[in-house]
Protein backbone atom coordinates (compact mmCIF):
# COMPACT_ATOMS: atom_id res chain seq x y z
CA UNK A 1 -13.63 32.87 -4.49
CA UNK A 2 -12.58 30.02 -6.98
CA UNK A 3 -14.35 27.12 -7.76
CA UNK A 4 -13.72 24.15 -9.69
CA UNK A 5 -15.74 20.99 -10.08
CA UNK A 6 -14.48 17.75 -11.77
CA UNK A 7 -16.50 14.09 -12.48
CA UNK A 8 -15.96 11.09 -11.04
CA UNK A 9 -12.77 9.23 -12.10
CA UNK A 10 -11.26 6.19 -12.60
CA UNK A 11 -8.50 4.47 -10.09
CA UNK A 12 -5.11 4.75 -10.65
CA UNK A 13 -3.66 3.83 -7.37
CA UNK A 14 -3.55 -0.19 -6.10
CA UNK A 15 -6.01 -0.06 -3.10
CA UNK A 16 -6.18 -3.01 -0.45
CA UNK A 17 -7.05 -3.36 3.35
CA UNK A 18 -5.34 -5.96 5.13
CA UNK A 19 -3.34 -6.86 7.96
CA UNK A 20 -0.90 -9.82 6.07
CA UNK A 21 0.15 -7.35 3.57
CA UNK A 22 1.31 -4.45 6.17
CA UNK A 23 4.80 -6.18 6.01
CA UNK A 24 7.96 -4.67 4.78
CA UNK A 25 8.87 -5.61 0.84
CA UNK A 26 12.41 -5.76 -0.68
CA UNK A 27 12.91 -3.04 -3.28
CA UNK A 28 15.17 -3.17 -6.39
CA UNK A 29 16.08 -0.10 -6.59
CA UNK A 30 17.20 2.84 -4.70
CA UNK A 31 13.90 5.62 -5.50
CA UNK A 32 11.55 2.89 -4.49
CA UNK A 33 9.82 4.22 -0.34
CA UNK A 34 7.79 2.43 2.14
CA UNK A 35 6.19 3.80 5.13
CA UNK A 36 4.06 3.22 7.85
CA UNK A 37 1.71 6.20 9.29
CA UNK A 38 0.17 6.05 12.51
CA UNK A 39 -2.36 8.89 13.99
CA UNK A 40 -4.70 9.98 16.50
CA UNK A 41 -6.61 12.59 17.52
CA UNK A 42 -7.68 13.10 21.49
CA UNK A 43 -11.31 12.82 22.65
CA UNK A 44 -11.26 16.73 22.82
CA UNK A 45 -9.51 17.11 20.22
CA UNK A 46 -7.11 19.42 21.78
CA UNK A 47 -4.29 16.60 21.10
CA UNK A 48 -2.97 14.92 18.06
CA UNK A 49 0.13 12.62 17.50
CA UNK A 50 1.40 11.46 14.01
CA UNK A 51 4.29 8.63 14.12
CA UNK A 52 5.37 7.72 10.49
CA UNK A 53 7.74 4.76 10.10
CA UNK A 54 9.69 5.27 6.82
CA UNK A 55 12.10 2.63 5.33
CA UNK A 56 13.41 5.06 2.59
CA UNK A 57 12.89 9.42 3.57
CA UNK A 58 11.20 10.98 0.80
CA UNK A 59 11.81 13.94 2.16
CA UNK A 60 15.65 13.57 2.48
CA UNK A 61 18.08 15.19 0.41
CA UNK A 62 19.97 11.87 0.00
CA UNK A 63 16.98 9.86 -1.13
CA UNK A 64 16.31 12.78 -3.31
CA UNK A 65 19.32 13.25 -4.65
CA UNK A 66 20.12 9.81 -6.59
CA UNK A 67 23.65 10.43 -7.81
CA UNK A 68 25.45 11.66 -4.50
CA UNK A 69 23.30 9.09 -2.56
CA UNK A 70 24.91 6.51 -4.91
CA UNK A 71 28.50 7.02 -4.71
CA UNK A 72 28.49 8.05 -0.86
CA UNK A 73 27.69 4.93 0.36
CA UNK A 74 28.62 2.57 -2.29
CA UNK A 75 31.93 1.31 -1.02
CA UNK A 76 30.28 0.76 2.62
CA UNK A 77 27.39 -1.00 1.27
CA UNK A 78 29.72 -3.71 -0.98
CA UNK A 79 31.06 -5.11 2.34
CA UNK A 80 27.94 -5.43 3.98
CA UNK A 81 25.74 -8.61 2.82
CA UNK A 82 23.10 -9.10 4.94
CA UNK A 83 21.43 -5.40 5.09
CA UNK A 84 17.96 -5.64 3.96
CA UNK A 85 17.79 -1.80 2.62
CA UNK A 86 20.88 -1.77 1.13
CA UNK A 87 20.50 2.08 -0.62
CA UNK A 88 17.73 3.54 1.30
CA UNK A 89 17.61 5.81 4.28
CA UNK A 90 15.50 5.21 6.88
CA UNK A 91 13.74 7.40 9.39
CA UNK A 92 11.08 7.78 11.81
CA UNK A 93 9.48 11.00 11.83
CA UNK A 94 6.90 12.00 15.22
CA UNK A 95 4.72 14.87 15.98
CA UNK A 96 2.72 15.82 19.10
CA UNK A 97 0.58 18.96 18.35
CA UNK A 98 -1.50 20.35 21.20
CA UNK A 99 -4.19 23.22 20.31
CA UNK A 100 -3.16 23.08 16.62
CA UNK A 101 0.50 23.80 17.45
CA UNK A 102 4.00 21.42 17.27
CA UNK A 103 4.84 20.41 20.70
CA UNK A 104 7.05 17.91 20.14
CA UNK A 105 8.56 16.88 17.09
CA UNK A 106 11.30 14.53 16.36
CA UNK A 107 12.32 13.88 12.69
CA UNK A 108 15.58 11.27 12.97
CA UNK A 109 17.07 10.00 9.83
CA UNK A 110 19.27 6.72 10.78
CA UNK A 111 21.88 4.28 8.63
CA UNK A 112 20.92 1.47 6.09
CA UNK A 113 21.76 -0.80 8.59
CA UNK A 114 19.99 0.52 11.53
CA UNK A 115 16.69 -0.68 10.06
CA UNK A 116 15.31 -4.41 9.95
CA UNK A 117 11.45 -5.13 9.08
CA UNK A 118 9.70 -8.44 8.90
CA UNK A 119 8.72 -10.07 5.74
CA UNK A 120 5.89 -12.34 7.43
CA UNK A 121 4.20 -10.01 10.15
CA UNK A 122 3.45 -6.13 10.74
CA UNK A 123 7.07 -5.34 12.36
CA UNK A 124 9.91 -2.62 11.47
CA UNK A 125 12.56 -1.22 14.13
CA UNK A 126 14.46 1.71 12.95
CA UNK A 127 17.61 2.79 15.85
CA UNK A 128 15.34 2.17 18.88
CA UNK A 129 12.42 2.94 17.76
CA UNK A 130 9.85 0.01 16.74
CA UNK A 131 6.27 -0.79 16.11
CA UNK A 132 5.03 -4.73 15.74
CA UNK A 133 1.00 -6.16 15.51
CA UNK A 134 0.45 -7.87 18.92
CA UNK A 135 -2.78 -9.77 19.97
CA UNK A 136 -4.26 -9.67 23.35
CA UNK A 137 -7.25 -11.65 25.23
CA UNK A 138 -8.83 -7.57 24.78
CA UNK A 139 -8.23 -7.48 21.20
CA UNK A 140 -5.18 -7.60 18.85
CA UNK A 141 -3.36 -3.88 17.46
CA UNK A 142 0.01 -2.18 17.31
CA UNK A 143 2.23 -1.22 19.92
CA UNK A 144 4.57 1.43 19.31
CA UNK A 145 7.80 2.29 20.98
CA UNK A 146 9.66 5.52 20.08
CA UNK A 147 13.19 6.52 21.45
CA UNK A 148 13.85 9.84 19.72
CA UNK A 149 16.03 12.73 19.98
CA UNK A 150 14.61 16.03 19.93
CA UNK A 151 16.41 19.55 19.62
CA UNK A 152 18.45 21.48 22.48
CA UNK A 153 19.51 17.85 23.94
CA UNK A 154 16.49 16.38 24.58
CA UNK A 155 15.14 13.16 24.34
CA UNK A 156 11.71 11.57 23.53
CA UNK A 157 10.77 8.66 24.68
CA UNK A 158 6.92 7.34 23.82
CA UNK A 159 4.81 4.07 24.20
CA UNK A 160 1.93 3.43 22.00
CA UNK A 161 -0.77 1.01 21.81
CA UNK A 162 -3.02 1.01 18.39
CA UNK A 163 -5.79 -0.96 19.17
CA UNK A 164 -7.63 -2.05 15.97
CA UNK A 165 -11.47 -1.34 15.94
CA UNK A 166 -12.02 -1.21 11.96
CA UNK A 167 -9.41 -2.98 9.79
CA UNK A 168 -8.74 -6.06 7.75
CA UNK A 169 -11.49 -5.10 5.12
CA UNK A 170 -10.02 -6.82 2.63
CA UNK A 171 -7.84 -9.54 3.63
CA UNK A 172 -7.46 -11.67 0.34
CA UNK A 173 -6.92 -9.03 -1.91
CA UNK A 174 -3.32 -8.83 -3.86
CA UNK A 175 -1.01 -5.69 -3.58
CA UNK A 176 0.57 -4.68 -6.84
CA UNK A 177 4.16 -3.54 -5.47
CA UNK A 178 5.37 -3.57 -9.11
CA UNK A 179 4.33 -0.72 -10.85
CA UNK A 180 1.70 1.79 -9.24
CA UNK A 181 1.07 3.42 -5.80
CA UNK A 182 0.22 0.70 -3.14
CA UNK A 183 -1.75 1.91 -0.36
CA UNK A 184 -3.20 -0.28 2.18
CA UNK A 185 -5.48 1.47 4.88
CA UNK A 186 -5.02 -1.10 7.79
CA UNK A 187 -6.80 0.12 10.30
CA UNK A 188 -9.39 3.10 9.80
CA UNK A 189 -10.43 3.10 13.06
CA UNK A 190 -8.22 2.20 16.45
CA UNK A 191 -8.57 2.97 20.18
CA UNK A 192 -5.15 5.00 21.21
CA UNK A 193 -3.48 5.06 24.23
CA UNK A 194 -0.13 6.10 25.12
CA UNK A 195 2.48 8.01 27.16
CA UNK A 196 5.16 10.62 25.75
CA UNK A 197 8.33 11.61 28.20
CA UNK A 198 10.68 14.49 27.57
CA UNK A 199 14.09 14.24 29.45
CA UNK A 200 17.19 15.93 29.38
CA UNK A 201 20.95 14.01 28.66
CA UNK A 202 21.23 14.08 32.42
CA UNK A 203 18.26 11.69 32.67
CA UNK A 204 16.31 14.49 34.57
CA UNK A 205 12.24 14.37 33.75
CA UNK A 206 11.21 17.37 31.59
CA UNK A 207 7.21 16.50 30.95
CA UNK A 208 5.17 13.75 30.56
CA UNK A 209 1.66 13.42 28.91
CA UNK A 210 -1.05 10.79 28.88
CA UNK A 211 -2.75 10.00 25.78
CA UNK A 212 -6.36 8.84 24.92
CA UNK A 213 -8.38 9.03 21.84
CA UNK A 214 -8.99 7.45 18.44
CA UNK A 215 -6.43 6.68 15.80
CA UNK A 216 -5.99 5.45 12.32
CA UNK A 217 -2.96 3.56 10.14
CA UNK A 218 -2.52 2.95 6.99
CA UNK A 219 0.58 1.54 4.79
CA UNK A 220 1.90 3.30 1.26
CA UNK A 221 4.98 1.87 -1.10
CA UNK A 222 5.97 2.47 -4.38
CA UNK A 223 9.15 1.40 -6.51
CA UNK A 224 8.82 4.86 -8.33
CA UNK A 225 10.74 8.28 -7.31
CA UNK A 226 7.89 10.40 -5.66
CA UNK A 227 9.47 13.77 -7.01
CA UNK A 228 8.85 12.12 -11.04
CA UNK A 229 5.78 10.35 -10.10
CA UNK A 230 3.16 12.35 -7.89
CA UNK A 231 1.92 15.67 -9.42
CA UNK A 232 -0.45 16.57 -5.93
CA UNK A 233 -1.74 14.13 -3.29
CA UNK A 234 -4.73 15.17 -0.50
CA UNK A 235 -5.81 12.73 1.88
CA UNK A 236 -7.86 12.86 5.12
CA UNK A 237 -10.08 11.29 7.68
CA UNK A 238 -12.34 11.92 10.40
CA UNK A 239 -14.24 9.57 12.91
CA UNK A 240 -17.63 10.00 13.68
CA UNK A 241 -19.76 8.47 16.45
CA UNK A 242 -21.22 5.76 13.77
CA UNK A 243 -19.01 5.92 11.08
CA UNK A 244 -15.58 6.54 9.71
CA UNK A 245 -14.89 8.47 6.44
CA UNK A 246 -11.54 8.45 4.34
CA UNK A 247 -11.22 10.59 1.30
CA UNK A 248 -8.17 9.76 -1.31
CA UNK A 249 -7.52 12.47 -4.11
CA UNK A 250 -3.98 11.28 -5.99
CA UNK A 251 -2.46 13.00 -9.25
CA UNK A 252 0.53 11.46 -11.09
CA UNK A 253 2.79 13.25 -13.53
CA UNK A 254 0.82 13.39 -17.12
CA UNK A 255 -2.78 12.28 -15.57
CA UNK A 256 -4.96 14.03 -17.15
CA UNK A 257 -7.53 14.19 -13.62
CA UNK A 258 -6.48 12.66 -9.99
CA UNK A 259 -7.84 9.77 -8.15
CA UNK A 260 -10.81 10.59 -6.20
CA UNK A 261 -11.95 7.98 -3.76
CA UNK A 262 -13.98 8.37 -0.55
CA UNK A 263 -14.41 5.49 2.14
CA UNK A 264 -16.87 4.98 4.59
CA UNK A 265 -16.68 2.14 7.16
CA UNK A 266 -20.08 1.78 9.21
CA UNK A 267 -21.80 -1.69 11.09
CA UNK A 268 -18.46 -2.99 10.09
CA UNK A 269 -18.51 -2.69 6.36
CA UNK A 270 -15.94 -0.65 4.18
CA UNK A 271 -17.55 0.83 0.95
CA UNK A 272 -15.06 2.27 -1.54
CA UNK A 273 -16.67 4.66 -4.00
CA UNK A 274 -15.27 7.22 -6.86
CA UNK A 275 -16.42 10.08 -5.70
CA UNK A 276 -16.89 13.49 -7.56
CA UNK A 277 -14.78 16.76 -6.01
CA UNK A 278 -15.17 20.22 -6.12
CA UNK A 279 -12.90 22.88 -3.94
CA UNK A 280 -13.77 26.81 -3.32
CA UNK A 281 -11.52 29.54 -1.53
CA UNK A 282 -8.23 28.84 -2.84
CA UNK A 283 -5.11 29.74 -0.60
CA UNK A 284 -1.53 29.91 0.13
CA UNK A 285 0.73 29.05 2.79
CA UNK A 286 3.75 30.40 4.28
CA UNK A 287 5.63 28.59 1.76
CA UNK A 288 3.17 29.08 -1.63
CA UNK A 289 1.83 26.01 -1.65
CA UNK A 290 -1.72 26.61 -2.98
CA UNK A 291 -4.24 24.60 -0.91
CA UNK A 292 -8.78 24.81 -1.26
CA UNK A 293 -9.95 25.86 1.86
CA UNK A 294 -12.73 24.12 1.46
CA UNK A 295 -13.57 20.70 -0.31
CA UNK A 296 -16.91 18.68 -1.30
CA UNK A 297 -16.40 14.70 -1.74
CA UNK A 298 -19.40 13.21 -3.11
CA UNK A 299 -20.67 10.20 -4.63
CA UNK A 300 -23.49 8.51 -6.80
CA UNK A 301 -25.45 7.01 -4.25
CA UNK A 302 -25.79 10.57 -2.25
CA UNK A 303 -23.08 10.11 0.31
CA UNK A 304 -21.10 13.39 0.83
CA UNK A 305 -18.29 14.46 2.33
CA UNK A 306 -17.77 18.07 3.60
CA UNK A 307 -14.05 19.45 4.28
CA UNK A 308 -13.43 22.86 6.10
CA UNK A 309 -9.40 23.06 6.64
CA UNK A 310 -9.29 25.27 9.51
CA UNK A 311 -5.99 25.68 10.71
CA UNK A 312 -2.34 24.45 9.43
CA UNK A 313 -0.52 22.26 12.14
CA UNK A 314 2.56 21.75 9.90
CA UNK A 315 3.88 22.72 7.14
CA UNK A 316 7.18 22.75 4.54
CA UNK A 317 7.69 23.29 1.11
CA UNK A 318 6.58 19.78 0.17
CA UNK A 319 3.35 19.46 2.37
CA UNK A 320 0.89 20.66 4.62
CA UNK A 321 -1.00 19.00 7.83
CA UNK A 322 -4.21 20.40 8.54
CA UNK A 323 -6.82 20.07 11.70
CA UNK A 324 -10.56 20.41 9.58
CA UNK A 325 -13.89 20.14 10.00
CA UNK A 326 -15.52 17.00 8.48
CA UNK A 327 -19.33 16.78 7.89
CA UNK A 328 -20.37 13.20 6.35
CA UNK A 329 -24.04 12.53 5.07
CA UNK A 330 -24.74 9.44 4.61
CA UNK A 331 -28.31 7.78 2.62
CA UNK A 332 -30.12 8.86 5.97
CA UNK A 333 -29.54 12.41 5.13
CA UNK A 334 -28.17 13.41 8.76
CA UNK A 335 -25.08 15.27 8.65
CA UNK A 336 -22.71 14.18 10.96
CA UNK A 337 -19.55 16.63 12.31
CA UNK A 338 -16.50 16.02 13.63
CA UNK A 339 -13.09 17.21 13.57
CA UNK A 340 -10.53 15.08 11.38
CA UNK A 341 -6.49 15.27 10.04
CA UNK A 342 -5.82 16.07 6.32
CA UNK A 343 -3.08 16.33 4.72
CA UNK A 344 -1.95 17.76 0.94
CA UNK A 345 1.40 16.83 -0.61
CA UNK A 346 2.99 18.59 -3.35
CA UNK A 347 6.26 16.73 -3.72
CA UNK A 348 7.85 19.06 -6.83
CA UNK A 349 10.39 20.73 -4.69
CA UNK A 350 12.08 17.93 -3.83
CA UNK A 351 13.95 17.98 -6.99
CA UNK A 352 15.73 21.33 -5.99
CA UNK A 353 18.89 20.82 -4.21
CA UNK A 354 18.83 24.74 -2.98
CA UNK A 355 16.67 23.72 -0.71
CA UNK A 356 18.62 20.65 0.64
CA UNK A 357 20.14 22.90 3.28
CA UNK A 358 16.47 24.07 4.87
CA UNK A 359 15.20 20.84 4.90
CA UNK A 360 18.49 18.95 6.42
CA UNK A 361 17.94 21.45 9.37
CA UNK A 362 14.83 19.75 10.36
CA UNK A 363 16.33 16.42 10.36
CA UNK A 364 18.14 14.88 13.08
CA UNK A 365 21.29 12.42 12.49
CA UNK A 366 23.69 10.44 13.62
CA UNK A 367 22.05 10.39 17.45
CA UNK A 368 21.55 14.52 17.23
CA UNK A 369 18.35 16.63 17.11
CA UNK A 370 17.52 18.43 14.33
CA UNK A 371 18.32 22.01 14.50
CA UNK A 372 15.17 23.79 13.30
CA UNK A 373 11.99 22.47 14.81
């Protein structure tokens, strides 16, 4: 068994939580990514769906391959003056897992000028798939509408609704888009609802499934190349009846020690804290990405936060999805258990083009399926 503890640190990633700064913002440069990530798990947590909006693919092999990206599409681009992500490729990338296991998953990589976003309010449509921030006399939240084509023909068509519970936490707080990692957590908490449909070209009715449970959404950009700039990146949350709990744990290229942070939203108040980490039963996966099996979050004021990563949903060379168990104690000293998402994301092999070929097979384009699932 390995173990390794490490002290609290410092932040090194722009934090905020707020609803007027999930809009898309113009980039300078070609490396520079934005994305929006949506989940939910069911209430018996059989279910799970993760829809990530993405205005530039980090894991593409033309966003990570700078040079060939350049010159392919440079010609086009000159003609066209009113694209708003001139050198970027966009994508929309969504999972269903049921017991632990892919169902459905669409990963569909589209033109520069198939995506539009919205300076001014929470909205981005990429092909025909879109998600905007609508209000309601029941509330106000996200609806979601995906129109995606899986393998073997298929098609996937989904409605969403994201109905905000917890979110808007910080509201007046500036993003720094300039020079660090900007993450935004929305929404930690949302009521979920939705409907999936598989069809075939022929129109003809496949499956359906209803969806109910509780979701999360947060928003990450940076101007930076991931591959140069993140070393490791683990990130997770659970819901529990009373509270919410969000851990953080970010490395950069030449940090010395990651980012820890855990969050805890309860009675409606977010407390962000640096928390102190230590991991035991080191792993690998399929792919040799070494992962902790388990993880301890804690902080100063005795909140803790216990991670068992039970099973691996999804996994590639760059990253792994997990289903875990969560316990959070809190200053009443009542551990509290749930089952949660995390996620780890080691984005080093990005930089080798040997793998380009694997991971294009994954990726659908230009209106096909991907050909590995």
């Amino acid at each position: 068994m390995a173990t390794a503890t490490e002290q609290i640190t410092k932040e090194r990633f722009s934090f905020s939580s707020s609803i007027a700064a999930d809009v898309w913002h113009p980039k300078q440069n070609a490396q520079a990514f934005e994305w929006w990530y949506f989940d939910a798990l069911s209430e018996d947590g059989r279910d799970a769906v993760v829809i990530i909006f993405l205005d530039n693919f980090i894991f593409s092999p033309r966003y990570n391959s700078p040079n060939r990206r350049i010159n392919r599409i440079a010609d086009k681009l000159r003609r066209k003056k009113n694209l708003q992500c001139q050198q970027c490729f966009p994508a929309i990338a969504f999972t269903y897992y049921r017991d632990g296991k892919p169902k459905y998953r669409a990963i569909n990589e589209f033109l520069p000028e198939e995506f539009s976003a919205s300076e001014n309010t929470p909205a981005c449509k990429i092909g025909d798939n879109l998600f905007r921030l609508e209000s309601a006399p029941y509330g106000s939240g996200y609806m979601l509408s995906i129109n995606a084509k899986l393998r073997k023909n298929r098609n996937l068509k989904a409605n969403f609704e994201w109905l905000s519970i917890e979110s808007d936490f910080l509201p007046e707080k500036p993003v720094n888009t300039a020079d660090s990692h900007s993450w935004n957590l929305v929404a930690p908490r949302a009521d979920v609802t939705g409907r999936i449909n598989i069809g075939d070209d022929a129109g003809k009715s496949l499956d359906v499934v209803h969806f109910r449970g509780t979701g999360y959404h947060d928003h990450n950009l940076d101007n930076r190349w991931m591959p140069e700039t993140v070393c490791d990146w683990q990130w997770g949350r659970a819901h529990f009846p009373d509270a919410t709990a969000v851990f953080y744990r970010y490395k950069e290229h030449g940090e010395e020690k990651p980012t820890t942070k855990l969050f805890t939203v309860r009675n409606d108040e977010l407390r962000d804290r640096d928390a102190s980490y230590e991991e035991q039963n080191l792993a690998r996966d399929k792919f040799g990405i070494k992962y902790p099996q388990r993880m301890t979050f804690a902080t100063e004021d005795d909140i803790r936060l216990r991670v068992k990563q039970l099973k691996i949903i999804d996994s590639s060379f760059f990253y792994l999805r997990f289903l875990s168990e969560m316990t959070l104690t809190l200053r009443d000293g009542k551990p509290r258990k749930t089952i949660g998402l995390t996620e780890f994301l080691k984005p080093k092999s990005l930089k080798y083009q040997w793998l380009d070929w694997l991971t294009n097979m994954r990726i659908g384009r230009n209106g096909k399926g991907s050909f590995l699932p």
